[in-house]
C-alpha atoms as a PDB file:
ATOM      1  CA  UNK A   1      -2.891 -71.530  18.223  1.00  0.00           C
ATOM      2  CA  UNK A   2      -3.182 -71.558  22.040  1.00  0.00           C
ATOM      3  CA  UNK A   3      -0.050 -71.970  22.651  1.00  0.00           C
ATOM      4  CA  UNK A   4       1.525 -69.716  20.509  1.00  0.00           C
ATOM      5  CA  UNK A   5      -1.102 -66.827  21.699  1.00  0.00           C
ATOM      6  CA  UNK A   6       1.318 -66.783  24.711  1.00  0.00           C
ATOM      7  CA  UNK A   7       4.241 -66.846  22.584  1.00  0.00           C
ATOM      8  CA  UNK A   8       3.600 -63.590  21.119  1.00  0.00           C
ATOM      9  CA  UNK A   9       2.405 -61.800  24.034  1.00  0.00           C
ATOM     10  CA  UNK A  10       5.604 -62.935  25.762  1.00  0.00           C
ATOM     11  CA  UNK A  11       7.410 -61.145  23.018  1.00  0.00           C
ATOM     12  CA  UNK A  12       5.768 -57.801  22.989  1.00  0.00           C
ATOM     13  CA  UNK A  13       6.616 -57.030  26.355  1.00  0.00           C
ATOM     14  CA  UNK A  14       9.383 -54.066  25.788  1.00  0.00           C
ATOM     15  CA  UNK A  15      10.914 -54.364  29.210  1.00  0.00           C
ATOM     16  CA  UNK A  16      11.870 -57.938  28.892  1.00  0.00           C
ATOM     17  CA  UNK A  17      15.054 -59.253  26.990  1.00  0.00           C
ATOM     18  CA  UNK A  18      16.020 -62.996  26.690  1.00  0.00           C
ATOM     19  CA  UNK A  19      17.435 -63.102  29.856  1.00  0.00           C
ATOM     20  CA  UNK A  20      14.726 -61.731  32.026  1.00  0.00           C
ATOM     21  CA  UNK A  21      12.010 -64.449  29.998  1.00  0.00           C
ATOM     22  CA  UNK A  22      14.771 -67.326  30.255  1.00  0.00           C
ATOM     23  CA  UNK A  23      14.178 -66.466  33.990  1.00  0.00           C
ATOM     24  CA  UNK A  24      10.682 -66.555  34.162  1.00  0.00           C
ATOM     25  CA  UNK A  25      10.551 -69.526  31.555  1.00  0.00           C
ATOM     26  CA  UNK A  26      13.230 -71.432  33.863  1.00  0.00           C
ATOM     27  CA  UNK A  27      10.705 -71.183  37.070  1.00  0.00           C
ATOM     28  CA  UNK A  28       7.143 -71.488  34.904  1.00  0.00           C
ATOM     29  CA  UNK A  29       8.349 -73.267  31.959  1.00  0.00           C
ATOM     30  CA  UNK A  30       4.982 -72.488  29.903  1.00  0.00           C
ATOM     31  CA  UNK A  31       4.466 -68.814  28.606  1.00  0.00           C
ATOM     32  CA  UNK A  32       0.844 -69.373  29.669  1.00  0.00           C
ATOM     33  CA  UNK A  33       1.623 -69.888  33.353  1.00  0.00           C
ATOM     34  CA  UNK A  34       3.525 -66.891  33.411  1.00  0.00           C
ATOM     35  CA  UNK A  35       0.442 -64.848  31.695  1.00  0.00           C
ATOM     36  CA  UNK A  36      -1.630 -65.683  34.942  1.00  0.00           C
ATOM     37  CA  UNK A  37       0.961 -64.519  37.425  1.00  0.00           C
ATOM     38  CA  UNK A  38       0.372 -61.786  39.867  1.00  0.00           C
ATOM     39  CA  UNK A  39       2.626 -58.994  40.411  1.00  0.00           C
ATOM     40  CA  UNK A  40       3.479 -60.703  43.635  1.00  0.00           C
ATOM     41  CA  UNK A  41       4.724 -63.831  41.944  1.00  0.00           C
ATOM     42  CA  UNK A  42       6.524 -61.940  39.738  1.00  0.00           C
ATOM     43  CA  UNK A  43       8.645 -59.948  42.004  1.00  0.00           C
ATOM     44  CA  UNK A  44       9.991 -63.479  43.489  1.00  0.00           C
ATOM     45  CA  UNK A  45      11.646 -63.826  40.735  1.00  0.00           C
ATOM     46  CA  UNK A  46      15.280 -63.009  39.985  1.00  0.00           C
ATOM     47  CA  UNK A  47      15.538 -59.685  37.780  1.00  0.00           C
ATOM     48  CA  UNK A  48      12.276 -58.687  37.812  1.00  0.00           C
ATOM     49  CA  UNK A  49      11.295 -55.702  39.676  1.00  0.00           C
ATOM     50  CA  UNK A  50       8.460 -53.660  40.503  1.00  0.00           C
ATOM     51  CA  UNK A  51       8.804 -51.685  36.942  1.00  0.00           C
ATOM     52  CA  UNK A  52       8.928 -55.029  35.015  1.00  0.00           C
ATOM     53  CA  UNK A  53       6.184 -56.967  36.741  1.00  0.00           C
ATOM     54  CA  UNK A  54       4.092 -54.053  35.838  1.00  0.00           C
ATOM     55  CA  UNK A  55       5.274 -54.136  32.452  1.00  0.00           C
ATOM     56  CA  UNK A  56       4.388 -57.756  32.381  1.00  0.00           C
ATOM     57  CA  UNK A  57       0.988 -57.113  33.888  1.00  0.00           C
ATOM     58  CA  UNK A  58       0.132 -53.928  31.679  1.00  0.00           C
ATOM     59  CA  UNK A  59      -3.417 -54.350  30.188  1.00  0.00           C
ATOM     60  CA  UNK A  60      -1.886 -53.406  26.307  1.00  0.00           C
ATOM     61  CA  UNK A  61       0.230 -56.103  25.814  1.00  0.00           C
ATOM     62  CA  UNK A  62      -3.080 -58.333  26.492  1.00  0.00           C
ATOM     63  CA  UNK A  63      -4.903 -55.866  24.331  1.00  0.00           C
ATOM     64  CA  UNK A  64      -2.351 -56.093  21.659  1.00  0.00           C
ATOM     65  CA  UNK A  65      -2.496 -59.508  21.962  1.00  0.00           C
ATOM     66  CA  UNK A  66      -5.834 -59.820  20.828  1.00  0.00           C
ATOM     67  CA  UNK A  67      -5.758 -57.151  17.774  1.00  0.00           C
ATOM     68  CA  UNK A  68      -2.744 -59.217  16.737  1.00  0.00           C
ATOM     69  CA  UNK A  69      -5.253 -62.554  16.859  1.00  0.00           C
ATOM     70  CA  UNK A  70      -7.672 -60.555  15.298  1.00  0.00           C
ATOM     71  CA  UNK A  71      -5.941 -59.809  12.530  1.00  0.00           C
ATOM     72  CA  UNK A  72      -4.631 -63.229  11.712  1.00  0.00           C
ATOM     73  CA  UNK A  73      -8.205 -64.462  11.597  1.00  0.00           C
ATOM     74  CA  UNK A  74      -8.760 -62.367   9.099  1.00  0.00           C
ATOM     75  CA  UNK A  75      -5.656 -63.247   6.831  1.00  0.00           C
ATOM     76  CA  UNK A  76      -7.002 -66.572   7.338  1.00  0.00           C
ATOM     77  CA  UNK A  77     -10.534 -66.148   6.324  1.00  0.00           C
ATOM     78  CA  UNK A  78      -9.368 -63.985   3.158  1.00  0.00           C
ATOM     79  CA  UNK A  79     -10.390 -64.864  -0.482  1.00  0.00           C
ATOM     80  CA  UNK A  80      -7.466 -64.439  -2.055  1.00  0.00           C
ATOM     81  CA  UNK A  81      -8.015 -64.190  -6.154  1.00  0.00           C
ATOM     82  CA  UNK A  82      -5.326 -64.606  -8.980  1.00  0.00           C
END
């Protein structure tokens, strides 16, 4: 589940397409090394700019993130009756 949180918060960023996270993936090759970036790191990167490094750093993704967690713990801890 690790993994994957880092999956899906890749995924909800709006401002980047599969070429812009093929770019970041090429140079951090792990989702979760690209979640503790700065904006500074970021901007060394080819195709991302000051607008999408602050997309990438913008608090609701995280936020998201974590009601989207939320929510599959509690799919998972559902009694489910037939």
């Amino acid at each position: 589940m690790e993994e994957l949180r880092y999956w899906i918060w890749l995924s909800q960023i709006e401002k980047l397409g599969s070429i812009r996270i093929q770019k970041l993936l090429e140079k951090y090759n792990d989702p979760k090394e690209i979640w503790k970036l700065t904006k500074e790191d970021l901007l060394k990167i080819d195709l991302i700019g000051s607008k999408v490094a602050d997309e990438i750093l913008n608090e609701k993704y995280r936020y998201n993130l974590r009601k989207i967690e939320n929510k599959m713990k509690e799919e998972r801890n559902r009694t489910y009756k037939f």
